[in-house]
N, C-alpha and C. Protein backbone atom coordinates (compact mmCIF):
# COMPACT_ATOMS: atom_id res chain seq x y z
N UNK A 1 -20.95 -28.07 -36.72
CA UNK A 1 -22.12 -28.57 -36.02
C UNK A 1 -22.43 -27.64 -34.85
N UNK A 2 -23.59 -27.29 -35.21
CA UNK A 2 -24.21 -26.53 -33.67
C UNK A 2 -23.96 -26.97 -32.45
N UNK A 3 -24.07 -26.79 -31.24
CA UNK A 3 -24.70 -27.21 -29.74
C UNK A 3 -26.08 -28.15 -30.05
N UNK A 4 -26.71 -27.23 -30.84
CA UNK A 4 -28.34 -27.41 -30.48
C UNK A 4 -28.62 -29.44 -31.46
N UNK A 5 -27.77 -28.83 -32.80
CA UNK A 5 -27.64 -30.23 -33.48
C UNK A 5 -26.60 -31.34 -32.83
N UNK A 6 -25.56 -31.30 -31.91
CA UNK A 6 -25.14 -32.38 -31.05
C UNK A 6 -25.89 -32.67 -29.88
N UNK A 7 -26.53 -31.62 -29.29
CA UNK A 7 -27.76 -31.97 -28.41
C UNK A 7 -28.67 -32.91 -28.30
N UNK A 8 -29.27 -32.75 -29.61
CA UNK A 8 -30.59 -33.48 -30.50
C UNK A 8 -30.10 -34.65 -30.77
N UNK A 9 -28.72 -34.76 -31.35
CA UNK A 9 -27.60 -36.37 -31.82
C UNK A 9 -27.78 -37.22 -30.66
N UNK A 10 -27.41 -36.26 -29.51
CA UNK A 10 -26.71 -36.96 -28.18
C UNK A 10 -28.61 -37.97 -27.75
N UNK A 11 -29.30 -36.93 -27.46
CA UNK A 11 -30.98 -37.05 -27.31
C UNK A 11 -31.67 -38.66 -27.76
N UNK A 12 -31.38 -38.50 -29.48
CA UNK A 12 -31.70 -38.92 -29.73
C UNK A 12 -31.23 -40.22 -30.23
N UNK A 13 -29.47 -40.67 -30.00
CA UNK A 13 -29.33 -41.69 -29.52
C UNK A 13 -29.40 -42.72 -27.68
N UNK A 14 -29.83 -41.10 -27.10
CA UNK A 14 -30.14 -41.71 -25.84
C UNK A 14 -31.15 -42.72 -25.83
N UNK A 15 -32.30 -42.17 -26.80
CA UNK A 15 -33.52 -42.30 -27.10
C UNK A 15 -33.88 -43.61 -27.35
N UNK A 16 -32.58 -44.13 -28.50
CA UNK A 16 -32.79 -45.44 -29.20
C UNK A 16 -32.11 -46.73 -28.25
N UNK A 17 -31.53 -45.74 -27.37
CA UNK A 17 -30.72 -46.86 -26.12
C UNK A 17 -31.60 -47.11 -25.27
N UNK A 18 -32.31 -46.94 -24.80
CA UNK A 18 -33.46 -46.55 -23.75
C UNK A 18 -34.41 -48.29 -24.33
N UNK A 19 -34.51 -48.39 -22.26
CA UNK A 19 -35.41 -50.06 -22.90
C UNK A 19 -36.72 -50.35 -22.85
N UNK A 20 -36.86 -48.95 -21.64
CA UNK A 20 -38.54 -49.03 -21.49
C UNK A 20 -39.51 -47.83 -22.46
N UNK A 21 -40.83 -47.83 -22.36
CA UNK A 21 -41.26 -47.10 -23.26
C UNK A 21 -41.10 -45.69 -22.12
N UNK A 22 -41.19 -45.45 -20.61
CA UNK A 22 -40.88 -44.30 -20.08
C UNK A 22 -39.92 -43.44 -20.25
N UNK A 23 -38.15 -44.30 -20.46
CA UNK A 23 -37.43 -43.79 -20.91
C UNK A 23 -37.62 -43.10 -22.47
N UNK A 24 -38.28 -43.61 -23.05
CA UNK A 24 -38.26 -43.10 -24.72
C UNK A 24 -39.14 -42.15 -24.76
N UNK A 25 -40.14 -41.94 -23.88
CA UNK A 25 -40.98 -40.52 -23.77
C UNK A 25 -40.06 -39.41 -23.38
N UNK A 26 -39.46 -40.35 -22.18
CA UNK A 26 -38.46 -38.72 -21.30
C UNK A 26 -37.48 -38.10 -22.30
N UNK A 27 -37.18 -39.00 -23.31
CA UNK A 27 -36.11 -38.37 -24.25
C UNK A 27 -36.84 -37.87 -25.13
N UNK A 28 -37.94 -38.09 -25.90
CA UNK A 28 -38.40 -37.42 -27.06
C UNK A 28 -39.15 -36.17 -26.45
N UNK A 29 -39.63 -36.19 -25.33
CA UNK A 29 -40.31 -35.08 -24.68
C UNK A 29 -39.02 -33.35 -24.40
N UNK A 30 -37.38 -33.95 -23.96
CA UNK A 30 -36.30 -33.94 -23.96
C UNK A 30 -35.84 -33.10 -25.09
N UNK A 31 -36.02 -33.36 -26.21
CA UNK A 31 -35.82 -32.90 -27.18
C UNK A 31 -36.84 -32.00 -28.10
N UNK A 32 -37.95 -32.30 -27.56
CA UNK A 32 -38.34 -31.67 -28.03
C UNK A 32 -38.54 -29.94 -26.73
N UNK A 33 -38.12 -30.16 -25.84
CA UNK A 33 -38.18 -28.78 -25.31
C UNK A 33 -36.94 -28.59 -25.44
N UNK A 34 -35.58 -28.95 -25.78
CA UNK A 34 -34.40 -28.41 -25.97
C UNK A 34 -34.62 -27.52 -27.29
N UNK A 35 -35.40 -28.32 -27.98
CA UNK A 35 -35.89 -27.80 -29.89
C UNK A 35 -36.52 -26.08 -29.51
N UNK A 36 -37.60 -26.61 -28.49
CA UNK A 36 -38.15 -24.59 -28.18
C UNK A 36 -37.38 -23.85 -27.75
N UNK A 37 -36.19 -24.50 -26.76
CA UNK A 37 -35.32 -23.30 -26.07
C UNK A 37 -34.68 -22.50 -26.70
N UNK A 38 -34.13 -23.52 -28.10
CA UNK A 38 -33.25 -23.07 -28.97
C UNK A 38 -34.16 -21.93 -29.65
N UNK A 39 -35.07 -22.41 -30.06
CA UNK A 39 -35.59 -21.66 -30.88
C UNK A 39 -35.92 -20.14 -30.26
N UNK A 40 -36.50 -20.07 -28.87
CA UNK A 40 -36.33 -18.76 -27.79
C UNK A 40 -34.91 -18.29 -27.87
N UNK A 41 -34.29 -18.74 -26.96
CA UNK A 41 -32.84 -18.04 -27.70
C UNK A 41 -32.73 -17.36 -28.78
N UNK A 42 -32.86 -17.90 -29.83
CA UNK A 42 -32.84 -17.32 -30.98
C UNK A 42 -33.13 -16.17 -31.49
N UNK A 43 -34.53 -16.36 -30.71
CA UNK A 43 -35.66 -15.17 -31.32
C UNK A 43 -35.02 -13.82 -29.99
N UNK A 44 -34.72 -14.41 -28.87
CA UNK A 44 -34.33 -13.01 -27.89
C UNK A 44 -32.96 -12.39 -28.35
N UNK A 45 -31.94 -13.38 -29.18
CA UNK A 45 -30.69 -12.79 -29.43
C UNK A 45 -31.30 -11.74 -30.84
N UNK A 46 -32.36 -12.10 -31.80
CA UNK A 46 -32.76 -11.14 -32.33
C UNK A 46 -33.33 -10.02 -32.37
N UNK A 47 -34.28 -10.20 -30.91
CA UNK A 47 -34.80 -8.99 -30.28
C UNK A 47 -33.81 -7.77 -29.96
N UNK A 48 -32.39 -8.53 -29.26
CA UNK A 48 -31.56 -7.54 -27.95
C UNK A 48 -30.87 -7.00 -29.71
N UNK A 49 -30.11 -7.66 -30.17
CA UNK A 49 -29.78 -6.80 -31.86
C UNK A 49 -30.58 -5.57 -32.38
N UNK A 50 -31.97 -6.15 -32.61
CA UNK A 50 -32.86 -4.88 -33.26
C UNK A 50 -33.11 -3.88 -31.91
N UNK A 51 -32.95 -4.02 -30.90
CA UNK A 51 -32.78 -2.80 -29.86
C UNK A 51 -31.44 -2.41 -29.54
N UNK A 52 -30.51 -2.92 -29.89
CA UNK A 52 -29.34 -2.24 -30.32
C UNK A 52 -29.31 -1.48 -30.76
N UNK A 53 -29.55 -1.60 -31.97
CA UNK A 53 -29.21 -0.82 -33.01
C UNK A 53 -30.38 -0.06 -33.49
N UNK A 54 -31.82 0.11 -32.43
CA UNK A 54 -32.76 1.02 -32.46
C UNK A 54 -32.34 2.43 -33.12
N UNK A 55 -31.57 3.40 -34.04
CA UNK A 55 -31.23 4.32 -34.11
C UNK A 55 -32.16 5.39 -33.30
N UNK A 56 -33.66 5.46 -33.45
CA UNK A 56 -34.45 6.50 -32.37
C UNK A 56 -34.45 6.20 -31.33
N UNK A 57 -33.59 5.68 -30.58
CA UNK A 57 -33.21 5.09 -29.10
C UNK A 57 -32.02 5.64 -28.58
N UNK A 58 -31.24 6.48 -29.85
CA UNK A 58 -29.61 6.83 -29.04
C UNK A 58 -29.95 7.97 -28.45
C-alpha cells in the first residue's frame, strides 16, 4: 500500500465519521488536493529522472 492510498483510507474514513456537512466538505476537499499533490510529485520525480539522464547535458 502506498502513502498516497493510506492517506485517501485515513481521509476518507475521517470523512464518513464527520457529523456536520462542513466537516465532510473539509475532508473531501482534503483529499482531493492530497490526490493533486500526489499526482505533482509524481510528474516532478519524472521530470528530475529525464534531466538526469539528459545524455546532451553531460
Amino acid at each position: 500500500m502506498t502513502e498516497e492510498n493510506w492517506l485517501q483510507q485515513q481521509i476518507q474514513q475521517l470523512q464518513s465519521q464527520a457529523t456536520t456537512y462542513e466537516d465532510q466538505a473539509f475532508y473531501q476537499a482534503l483529499g482531493q488536493v492530497s490526490h493533486e499533490l500526489a499526482q505533482r510529485i509524481e510528474q516532478r520525480q519524472g521530470e528530475l529522472d529525464g534531466r538526469i539522464w539528459n545524455a546532451t547535458k553531460w
